[in-house]
PDB file of N, CA and C in Angstrom:
ATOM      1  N   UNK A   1       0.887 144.601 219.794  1.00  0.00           N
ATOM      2  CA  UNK A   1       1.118 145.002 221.176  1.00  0.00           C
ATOM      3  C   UNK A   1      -0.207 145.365 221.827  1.00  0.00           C
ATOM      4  N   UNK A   2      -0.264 145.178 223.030  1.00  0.00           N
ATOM      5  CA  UNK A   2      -1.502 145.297 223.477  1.00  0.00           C
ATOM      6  C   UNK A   2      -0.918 146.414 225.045  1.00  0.00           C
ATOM      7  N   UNK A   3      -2.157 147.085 225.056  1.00  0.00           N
ATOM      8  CA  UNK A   3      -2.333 148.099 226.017  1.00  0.00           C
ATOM      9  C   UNK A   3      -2.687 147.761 227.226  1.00  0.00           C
ATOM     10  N   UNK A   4      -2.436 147.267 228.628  1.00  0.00           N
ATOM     11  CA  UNK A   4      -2.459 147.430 229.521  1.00  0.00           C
ATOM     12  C   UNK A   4      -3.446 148.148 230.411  1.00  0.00           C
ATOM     13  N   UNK A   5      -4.238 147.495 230.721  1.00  0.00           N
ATOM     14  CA  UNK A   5      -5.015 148.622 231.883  1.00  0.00           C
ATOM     15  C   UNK A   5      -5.207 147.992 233.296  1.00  0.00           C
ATOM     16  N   UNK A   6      -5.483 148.800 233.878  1.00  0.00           N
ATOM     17  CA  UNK A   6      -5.362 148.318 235.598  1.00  0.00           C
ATOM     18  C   UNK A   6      -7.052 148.129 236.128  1.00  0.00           C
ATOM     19  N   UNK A   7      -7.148 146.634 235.898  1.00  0.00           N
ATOM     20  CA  UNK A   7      -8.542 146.611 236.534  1.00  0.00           C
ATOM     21  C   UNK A   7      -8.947 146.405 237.706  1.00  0.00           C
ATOM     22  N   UNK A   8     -10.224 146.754 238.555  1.00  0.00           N
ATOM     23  CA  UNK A   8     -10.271 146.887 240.153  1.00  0.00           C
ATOM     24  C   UNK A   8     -12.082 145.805 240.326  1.00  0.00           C
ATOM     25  N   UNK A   9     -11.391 145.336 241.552  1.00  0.00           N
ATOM     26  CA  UNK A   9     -12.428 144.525 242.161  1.00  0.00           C
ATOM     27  C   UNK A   9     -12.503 144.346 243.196  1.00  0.00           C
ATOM     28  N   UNK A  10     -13.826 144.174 243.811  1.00  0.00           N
ATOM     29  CA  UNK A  10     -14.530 143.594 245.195  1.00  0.00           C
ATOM     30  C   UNK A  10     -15.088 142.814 245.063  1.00  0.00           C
ATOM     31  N   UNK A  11     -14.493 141.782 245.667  1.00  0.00           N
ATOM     32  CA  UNK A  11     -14.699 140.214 245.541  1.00  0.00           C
ATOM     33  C   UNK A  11     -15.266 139.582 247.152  1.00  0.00           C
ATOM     34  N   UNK A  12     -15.959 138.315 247.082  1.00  0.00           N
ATOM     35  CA  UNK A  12     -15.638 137.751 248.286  1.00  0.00           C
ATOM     36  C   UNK A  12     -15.436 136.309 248.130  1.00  0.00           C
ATOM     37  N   UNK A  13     -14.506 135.726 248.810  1.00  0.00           N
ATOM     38  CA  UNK A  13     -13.790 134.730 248.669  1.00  0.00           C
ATOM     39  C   UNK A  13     -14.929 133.347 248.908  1.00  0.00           C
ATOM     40  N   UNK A  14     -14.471 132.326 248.957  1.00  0.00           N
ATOM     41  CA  UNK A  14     -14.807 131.339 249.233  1.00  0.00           C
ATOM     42  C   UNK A  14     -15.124 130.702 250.555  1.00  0.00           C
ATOM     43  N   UNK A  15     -14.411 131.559 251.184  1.00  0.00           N
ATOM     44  CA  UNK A  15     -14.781 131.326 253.228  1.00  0.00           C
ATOM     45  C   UNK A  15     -15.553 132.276 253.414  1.00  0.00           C
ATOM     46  N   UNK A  16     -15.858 133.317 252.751  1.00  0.00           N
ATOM     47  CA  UNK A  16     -16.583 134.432 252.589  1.00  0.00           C
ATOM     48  C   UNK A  16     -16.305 135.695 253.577  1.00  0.00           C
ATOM     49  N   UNK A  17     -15.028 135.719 253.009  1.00  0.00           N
ATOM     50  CA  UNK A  17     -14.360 137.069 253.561  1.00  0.00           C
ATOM     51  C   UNK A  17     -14.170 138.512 252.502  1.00  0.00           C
ATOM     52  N   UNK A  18     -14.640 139.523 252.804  1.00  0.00           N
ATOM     53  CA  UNK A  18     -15.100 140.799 251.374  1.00  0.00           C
ATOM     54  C   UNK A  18     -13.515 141.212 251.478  1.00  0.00           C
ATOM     55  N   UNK A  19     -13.112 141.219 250.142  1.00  0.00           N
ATOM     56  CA  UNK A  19     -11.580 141.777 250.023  1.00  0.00           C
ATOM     57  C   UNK A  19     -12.102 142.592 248.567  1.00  0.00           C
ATOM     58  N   UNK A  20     -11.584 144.437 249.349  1.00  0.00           N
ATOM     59  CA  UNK A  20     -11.896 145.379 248.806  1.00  0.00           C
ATOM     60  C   UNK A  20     -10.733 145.884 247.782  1.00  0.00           C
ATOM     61  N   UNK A  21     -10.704 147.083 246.901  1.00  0.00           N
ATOM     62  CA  UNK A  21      -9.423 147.601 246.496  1.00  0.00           C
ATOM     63  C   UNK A  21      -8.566 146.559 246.260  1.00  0.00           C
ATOM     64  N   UNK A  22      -9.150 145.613 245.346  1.00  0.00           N
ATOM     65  CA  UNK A  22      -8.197 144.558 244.408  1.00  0.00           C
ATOM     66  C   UNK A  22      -8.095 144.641 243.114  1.00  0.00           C
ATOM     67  N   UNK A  23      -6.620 145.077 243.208  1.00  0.00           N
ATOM     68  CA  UNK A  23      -6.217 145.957 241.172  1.00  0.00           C
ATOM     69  C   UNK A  23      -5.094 144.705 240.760  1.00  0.00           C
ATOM     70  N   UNK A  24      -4.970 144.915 239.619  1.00  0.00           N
ATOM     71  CA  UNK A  24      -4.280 144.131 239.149  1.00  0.00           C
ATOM     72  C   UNK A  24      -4.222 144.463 237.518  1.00  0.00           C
ATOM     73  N   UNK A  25      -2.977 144.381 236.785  1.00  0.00           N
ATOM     74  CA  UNK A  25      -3.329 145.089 235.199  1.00  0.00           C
ATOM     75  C   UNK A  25      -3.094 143.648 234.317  1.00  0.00           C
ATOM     76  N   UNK A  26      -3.739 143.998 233.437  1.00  0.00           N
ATOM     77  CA  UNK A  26      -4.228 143.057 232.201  1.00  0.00           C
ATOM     78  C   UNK A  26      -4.673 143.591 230.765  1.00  0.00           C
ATOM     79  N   UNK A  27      -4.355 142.446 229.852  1.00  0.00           N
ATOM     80  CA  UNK A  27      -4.651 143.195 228.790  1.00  0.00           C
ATOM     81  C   UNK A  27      -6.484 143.965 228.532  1.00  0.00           C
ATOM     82  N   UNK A  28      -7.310 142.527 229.121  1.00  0.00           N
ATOM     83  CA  UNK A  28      -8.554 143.187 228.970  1.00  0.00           C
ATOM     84  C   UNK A  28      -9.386 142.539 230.010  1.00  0.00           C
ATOM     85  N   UNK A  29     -10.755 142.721 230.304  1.00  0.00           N
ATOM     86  CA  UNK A  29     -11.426 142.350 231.421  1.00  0.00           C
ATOM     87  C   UNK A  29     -11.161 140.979 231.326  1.00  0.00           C
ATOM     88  N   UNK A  30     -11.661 139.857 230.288  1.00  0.00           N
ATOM     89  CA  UNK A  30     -11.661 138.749 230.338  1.00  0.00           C
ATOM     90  C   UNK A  30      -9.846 137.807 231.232  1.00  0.00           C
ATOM     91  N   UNK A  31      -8.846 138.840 230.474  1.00  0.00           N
ATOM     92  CA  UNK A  31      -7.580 138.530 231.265  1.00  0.00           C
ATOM     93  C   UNK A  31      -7.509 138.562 232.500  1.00  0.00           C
ATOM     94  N   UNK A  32      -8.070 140.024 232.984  1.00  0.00           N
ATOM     95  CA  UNK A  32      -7.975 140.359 234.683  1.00  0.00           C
ATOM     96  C   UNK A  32      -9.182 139.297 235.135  1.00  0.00           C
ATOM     97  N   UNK A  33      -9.845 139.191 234.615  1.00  0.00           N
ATOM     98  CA  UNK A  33     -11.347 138.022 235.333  1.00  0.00           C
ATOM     99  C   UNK A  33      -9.946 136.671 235.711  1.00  0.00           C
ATOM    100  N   UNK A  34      -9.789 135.874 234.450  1.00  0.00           N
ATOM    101  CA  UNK A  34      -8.501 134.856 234.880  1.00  0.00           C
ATOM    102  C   UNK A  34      -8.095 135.614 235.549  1.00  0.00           C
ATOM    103  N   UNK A  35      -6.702 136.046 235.632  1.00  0.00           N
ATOM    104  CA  UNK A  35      -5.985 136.229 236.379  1.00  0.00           C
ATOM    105  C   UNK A  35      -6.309 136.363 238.009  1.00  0.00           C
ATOM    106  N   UNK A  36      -7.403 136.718 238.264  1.00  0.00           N
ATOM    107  CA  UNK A  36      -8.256 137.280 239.513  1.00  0.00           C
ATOM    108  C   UNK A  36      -8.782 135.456 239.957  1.00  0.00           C
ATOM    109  N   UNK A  37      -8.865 134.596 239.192  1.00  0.00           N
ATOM    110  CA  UNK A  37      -9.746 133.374 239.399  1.00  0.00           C
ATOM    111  C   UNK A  37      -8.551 132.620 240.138  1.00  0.00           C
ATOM    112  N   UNK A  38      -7.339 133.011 239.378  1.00  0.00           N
ATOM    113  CA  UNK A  38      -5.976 132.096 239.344  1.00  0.00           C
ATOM    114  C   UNK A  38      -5.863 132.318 241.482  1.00  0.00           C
ATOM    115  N   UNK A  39      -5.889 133.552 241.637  1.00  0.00           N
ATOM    116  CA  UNK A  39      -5.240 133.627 242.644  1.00  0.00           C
ATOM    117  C   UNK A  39      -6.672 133.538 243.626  1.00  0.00           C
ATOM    118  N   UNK A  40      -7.781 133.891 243.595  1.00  0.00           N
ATOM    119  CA  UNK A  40      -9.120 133.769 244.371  1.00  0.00           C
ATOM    120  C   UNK A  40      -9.885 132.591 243.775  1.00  0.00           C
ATOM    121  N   UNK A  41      -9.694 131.372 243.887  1.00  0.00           N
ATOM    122  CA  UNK A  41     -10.248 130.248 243.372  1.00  0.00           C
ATOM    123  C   UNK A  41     -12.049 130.365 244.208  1.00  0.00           C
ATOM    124  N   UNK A  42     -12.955 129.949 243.082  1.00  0.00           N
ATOM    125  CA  UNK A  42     -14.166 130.108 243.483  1.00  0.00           C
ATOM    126  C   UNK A  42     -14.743 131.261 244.158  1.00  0.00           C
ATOM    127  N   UNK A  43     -14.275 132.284 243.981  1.00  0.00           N
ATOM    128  CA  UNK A  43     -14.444 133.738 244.250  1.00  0.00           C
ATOM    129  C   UNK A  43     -16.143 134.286 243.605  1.00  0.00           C
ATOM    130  N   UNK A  44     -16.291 134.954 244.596  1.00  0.00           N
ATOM    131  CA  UNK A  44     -17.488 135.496 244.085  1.00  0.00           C
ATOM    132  C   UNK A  44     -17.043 137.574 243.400  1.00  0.00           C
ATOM    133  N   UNK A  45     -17.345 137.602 242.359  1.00  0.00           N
ATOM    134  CA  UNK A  45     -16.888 139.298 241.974  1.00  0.00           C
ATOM    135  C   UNK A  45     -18.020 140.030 242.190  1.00  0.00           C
ATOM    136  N   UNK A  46     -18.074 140.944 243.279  1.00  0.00           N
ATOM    137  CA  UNK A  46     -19.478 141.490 243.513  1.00  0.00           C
ATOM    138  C   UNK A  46     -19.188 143.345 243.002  1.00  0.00           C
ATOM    139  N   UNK A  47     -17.912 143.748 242.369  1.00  0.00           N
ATOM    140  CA  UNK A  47     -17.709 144.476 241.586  1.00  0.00           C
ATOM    141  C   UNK A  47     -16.707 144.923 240.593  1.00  0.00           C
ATOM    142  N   UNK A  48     -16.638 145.156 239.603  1.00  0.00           N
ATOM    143  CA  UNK A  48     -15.239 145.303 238.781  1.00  0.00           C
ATOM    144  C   UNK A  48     -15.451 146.313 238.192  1.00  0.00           C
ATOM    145  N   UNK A  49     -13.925 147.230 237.659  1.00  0.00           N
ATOM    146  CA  UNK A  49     -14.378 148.665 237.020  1.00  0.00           C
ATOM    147  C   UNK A  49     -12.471 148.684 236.330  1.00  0.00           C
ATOM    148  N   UNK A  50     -12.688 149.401 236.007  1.00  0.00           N
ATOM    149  CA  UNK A  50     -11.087 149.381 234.636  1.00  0.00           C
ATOM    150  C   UNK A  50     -10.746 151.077 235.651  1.00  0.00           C
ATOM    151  N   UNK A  51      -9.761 150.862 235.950  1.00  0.00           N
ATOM    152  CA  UNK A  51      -9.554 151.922 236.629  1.00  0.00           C
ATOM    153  C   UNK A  51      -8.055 152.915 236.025  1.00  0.00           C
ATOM    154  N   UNK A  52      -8.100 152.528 234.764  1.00  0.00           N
ATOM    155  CA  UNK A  52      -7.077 153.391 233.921  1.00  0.00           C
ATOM    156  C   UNK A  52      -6.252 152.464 233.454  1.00  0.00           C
ATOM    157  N   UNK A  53      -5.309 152.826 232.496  1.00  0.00           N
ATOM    158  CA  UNK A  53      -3.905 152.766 232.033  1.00  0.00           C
ATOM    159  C   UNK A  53      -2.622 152.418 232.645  1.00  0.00           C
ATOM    160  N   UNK A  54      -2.026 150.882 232.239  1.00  0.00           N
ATOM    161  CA  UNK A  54      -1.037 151.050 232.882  1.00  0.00           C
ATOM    162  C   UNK A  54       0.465 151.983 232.501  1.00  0.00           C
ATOM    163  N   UNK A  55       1.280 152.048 233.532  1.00  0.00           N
ATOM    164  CA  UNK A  55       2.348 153.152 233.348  1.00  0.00           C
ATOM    165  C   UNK A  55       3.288 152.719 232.162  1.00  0.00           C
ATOM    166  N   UNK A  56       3.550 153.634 231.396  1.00  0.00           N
ATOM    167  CA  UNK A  56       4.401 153.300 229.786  1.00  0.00           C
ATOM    168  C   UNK A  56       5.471 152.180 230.295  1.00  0.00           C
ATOM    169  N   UNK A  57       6.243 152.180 231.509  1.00  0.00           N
ATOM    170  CA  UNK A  57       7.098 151.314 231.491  1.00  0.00           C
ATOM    171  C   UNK A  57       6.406 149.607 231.454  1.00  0.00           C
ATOM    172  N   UNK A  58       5.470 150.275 232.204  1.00  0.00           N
ATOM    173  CA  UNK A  58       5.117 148.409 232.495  1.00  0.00           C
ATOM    174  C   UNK A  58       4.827 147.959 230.984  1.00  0.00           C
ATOM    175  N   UNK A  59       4.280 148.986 229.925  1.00  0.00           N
ATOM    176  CA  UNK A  59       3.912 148.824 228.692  1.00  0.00           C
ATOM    177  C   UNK A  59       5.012 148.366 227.977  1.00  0.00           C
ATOM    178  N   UNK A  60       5.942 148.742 227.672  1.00  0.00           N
ATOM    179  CA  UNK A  60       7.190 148.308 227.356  1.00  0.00           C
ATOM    180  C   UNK A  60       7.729 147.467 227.501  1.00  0.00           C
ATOM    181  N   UNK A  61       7.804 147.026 228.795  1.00  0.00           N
ATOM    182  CA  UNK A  61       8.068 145.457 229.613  1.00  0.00           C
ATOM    183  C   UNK A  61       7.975 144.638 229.103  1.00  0.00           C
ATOM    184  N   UNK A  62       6.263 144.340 228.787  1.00  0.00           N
ATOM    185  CA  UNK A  62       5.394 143.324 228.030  1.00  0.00           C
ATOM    186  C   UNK A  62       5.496 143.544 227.057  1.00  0.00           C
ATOM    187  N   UNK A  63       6.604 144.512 226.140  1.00  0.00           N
ATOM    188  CA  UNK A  63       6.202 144.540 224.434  1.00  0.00           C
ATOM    189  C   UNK A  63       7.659 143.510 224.257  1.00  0.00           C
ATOM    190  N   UNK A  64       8.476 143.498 225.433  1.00  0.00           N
ATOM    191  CA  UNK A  64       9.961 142.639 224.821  1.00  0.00           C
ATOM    192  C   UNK A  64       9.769 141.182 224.879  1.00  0.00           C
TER     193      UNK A  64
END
């Protein structure tokens, strides 16, 4: 089982618009990096930081 954490980024897109306060949880940076690529194709990440733990339920969720 893997632990959940909620990682945060400031990115700027590809038309080059800065989109701030972008979280999203994953098992580890390399997951949230995909996951972040999936939905911001050719994105530039001009910051990322692990901004805690996700909540036991969501943990649970992903263990069934």
């Amino acid at each position: 089982m893997y632990a959940h954490k909620k990682y945060g980024f400031r990115i700027r897109t590809r038309q080059g618009l800065l989109v701030d306060h972008l979280s999203l949880y994953a098992r580890d940076e390399v997951d949230a990096e995909n996951k972040l690529r999936q939905m911001y194709r050719q994105c530039e990440i001009l910051d990322r930081r692990v901004l805690g733990r996700a909540p036991i339920s969501l943990q649970l969720a992903s263990k069934g």
